[in-house]
N, C-alpha and C. Protein backbone atom coordinates (compact mmCIF):
# COMPACT_ATOMS: atom_id res chain seq x y z
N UNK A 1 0.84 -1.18 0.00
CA UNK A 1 0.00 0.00 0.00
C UNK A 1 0.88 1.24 0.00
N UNK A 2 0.49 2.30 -0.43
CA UNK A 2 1.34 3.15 -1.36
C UNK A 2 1.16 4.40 -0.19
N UNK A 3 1.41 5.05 0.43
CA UNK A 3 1.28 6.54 1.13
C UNK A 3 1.54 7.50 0.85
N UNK A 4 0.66 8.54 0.90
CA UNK A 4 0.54 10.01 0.57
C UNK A 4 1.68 10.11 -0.14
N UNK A 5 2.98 10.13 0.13
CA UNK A 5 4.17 10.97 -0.24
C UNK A 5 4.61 9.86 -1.45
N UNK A 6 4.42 8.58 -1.69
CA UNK A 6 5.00 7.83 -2.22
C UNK A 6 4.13 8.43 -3.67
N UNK A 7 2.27 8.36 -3.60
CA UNK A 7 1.89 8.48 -4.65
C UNK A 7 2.41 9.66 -5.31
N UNK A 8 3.02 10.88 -4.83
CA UNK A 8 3.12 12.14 -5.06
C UNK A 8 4.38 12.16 -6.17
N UNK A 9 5.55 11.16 -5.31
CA UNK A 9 6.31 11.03 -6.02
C UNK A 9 6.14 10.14 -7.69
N UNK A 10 5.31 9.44 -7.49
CA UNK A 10 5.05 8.18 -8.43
C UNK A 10 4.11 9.37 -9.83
N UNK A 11 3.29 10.62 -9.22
CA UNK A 11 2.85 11.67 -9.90
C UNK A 11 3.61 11.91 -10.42
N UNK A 12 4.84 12.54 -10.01
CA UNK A 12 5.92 14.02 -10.58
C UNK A 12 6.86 13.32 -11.63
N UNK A 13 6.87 11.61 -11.54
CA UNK A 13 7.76 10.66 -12.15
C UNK A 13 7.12 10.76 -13.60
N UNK A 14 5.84 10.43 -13.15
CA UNK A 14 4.76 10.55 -14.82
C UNK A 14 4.81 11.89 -15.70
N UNK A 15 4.72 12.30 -14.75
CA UNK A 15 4.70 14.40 -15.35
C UNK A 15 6.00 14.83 -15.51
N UNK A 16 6.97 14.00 -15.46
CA UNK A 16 7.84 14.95 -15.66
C UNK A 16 8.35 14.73 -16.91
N UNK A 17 8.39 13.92 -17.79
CA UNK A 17 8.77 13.99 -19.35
C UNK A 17 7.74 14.56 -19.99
N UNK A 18 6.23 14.52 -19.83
CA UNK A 18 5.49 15.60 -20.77
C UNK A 18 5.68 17.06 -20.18
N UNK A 19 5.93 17.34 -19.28
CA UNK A 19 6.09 18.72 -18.63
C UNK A 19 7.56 19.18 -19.22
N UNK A 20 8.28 17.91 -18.84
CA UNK A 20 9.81 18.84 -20.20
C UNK A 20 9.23 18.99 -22.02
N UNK A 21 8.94 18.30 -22.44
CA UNK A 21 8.37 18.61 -23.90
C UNK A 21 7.92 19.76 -24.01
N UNK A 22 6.54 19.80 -23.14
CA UNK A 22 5.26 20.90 -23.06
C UNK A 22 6.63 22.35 -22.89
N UNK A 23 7.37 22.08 -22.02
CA UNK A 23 8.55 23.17 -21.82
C UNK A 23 9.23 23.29 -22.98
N UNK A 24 9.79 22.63 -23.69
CA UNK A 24 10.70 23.09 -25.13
C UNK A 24 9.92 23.50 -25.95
N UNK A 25 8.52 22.87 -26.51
CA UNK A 25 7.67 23.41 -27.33
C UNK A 25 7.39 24.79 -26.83
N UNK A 26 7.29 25.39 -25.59
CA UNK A 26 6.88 26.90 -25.21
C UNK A 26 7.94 27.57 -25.80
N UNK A 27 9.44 27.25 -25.27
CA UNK A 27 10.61 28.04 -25.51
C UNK A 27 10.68 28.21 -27.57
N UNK A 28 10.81 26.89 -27.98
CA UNK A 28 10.44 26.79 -29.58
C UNK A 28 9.21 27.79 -30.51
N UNK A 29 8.41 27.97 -29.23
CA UNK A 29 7.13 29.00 -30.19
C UNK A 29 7.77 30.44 -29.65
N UNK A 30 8.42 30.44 -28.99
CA UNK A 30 9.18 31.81 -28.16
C UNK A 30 9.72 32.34 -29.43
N UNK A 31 10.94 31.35 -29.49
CA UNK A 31 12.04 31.38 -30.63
C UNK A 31 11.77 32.16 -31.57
N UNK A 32 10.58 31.44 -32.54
CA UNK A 32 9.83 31.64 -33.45
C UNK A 32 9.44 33.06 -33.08
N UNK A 33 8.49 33.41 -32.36
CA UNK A 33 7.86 34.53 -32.31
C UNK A 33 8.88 35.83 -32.08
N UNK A 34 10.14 35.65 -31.04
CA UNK A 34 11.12 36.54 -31.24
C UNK A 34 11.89 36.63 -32.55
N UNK A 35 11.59 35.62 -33.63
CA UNK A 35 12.55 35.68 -34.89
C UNK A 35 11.80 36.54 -35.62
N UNK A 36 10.22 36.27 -35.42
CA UNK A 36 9.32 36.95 -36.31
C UNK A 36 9.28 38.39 -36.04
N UNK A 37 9.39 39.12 -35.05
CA UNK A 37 9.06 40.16 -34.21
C UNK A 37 10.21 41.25 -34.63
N UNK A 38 11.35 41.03 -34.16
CA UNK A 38 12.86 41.18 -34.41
C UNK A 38 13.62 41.57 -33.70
N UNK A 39 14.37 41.75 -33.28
CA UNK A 39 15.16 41.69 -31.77
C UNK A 39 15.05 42.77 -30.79
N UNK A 40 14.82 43.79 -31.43
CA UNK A 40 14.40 45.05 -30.78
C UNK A 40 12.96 44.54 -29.98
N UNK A 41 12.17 44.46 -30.69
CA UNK A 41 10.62 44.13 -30.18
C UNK A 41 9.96 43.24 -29.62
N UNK A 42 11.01 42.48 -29.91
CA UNK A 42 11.15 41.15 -28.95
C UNK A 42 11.53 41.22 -27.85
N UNK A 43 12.37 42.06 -27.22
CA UNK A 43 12.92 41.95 -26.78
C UNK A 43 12.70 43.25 -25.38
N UNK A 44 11.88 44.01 -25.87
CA UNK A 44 11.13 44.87 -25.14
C UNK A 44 9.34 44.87 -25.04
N UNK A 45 9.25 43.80 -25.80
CA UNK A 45 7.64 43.11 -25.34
C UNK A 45 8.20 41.97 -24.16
N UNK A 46 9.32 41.07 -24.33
CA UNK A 46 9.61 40.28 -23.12
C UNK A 46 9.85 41.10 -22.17
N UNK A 47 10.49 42.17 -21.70
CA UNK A 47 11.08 42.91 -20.73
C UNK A 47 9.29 43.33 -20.33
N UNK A 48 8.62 43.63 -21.05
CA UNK A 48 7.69 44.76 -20.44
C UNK A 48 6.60 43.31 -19.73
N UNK A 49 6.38 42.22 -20.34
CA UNK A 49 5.86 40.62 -19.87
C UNK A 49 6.49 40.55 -18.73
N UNK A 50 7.88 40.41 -18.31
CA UNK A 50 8.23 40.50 -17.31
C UNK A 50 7.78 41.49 -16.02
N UNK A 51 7.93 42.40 -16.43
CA UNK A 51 7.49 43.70 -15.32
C UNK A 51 6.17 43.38 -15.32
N UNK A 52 5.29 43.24 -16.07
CA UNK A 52 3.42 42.81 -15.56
C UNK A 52 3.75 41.76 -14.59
N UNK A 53 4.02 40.23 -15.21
CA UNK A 53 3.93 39.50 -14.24
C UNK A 53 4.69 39.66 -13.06
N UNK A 54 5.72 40.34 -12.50
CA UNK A 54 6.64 40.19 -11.27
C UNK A 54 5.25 41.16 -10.76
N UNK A 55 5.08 42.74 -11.59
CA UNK A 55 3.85 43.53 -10.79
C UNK A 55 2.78 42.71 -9.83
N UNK A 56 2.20 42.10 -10.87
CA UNK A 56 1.06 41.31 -10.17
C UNK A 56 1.05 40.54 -9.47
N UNK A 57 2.11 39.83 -9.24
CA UNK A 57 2.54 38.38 -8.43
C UNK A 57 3.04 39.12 -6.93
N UNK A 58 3.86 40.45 -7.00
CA UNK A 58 3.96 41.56 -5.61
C UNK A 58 2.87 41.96 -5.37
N UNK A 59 1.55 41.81 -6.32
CA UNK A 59 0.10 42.86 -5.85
C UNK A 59 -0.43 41.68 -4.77
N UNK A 60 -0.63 40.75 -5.87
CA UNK A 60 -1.10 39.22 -5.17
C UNK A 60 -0.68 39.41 -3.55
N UNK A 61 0.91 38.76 -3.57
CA UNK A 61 1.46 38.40 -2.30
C UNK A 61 0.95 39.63 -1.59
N UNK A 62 0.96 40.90 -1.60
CA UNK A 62 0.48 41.96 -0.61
C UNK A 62 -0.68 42.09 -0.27
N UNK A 63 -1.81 41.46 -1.15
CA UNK A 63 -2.86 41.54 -0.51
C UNK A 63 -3.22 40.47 0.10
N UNK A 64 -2.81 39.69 -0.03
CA UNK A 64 -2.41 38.27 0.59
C UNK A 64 -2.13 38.44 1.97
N UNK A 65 -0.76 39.28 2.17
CA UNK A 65 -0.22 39.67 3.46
C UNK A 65 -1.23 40.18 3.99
N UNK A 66 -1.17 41.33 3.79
CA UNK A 66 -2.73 41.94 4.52
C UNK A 66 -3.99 41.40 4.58
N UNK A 67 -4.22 40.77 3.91
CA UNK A 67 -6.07 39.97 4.19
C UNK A 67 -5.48 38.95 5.25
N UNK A 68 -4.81 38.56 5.44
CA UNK A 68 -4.26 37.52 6.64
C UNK A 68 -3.83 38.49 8.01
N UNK A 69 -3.31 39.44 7.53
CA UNK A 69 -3.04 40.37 8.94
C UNK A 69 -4.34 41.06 9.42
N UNK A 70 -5.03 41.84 8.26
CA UNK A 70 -6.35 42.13 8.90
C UNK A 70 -7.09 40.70 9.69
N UNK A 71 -7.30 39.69 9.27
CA UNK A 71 -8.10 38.90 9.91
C UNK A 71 -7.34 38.01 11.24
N UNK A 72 -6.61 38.44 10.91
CA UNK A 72 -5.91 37.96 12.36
C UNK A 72 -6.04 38.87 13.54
N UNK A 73 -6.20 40.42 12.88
CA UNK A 73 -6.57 42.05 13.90
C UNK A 73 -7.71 41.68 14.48
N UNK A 74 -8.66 40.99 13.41
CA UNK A 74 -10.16 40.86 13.44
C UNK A 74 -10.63 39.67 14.57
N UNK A 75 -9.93 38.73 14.44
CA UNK A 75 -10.24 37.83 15.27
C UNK A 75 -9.94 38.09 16.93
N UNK A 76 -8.36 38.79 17.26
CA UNK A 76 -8.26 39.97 18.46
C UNK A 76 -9.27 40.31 18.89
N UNK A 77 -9.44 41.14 17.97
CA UNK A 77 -10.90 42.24 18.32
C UNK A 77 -11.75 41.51 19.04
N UNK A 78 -12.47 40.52 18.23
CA UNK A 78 -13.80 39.95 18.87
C UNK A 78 -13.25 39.43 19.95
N UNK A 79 -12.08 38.41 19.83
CA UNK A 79 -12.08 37.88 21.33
C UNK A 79 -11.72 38.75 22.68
N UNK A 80 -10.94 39.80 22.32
CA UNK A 80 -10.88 41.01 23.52
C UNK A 80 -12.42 41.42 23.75
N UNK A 81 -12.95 42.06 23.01
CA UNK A 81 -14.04 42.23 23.03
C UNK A 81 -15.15 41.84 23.97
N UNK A 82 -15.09 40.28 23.66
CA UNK A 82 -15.81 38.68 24.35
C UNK A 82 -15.37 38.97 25.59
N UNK A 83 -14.19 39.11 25.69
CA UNK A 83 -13.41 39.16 27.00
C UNK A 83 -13.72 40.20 27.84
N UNK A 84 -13.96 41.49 27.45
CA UNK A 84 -14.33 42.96 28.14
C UNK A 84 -15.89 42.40 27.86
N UNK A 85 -16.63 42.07 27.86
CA UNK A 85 -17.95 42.36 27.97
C UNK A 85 -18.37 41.19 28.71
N UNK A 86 -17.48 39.96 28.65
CA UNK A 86 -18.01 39.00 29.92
C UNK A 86 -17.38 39.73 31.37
N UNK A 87 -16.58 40.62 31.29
CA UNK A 87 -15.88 41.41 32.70
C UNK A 87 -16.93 42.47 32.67
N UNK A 88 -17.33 43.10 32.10
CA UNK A 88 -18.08 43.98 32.21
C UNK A 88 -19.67 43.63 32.69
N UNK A 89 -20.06 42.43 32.38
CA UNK A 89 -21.49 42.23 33.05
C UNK A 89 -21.69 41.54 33.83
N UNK A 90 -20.04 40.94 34.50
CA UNK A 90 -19.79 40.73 35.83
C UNK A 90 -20.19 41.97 37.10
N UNK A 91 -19.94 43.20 36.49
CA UNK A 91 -19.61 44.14 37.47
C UNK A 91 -21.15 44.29 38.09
């Protein structure tokens, strides 16, 4: 009988020769499309692809950060809260 980590590996074993192909065929239509384009334009449509995706992937992770820090403020709150108002209708 096979466990969690074993099947995972027995996954990544299968995937990993179509995932290298699927990878050269991307770089190969790259090729192509930077040959077609011409080195200038190629070459500042990749640069500017780059700067979107790193942008968005820093927007992501930050709101990420923060929706986890707010709700962690949030959860404080109520339980202080819980806490001052069961002391409070003690009094």
């Amino acid at each position: 009988m096979l466990n969690e980590t074993d099947k995972i590996a027995e996954l990544l074993v299968a995937l990993e020769m179509p995932l290298k192909y699927f990878a050269l065929f991307l770089v190969f239509i790259y090729v192509i499309w930077f040959w077609k384009v011409g080195p200038y334009d190629g070459f500042m449509t990749t640069l500017q692809t780059i700067k979107m995706v790193a942008e968005k992937t820093a927007l992501i992770i930050y709101a990420l950060f923060v929706w986890v820090f707010v709700s962690i403020g949030r959860m404080f709150r109520v339980v202080f809260a819980t806490v001052r108002d069961f002391f409070m209708s003690r009094i």
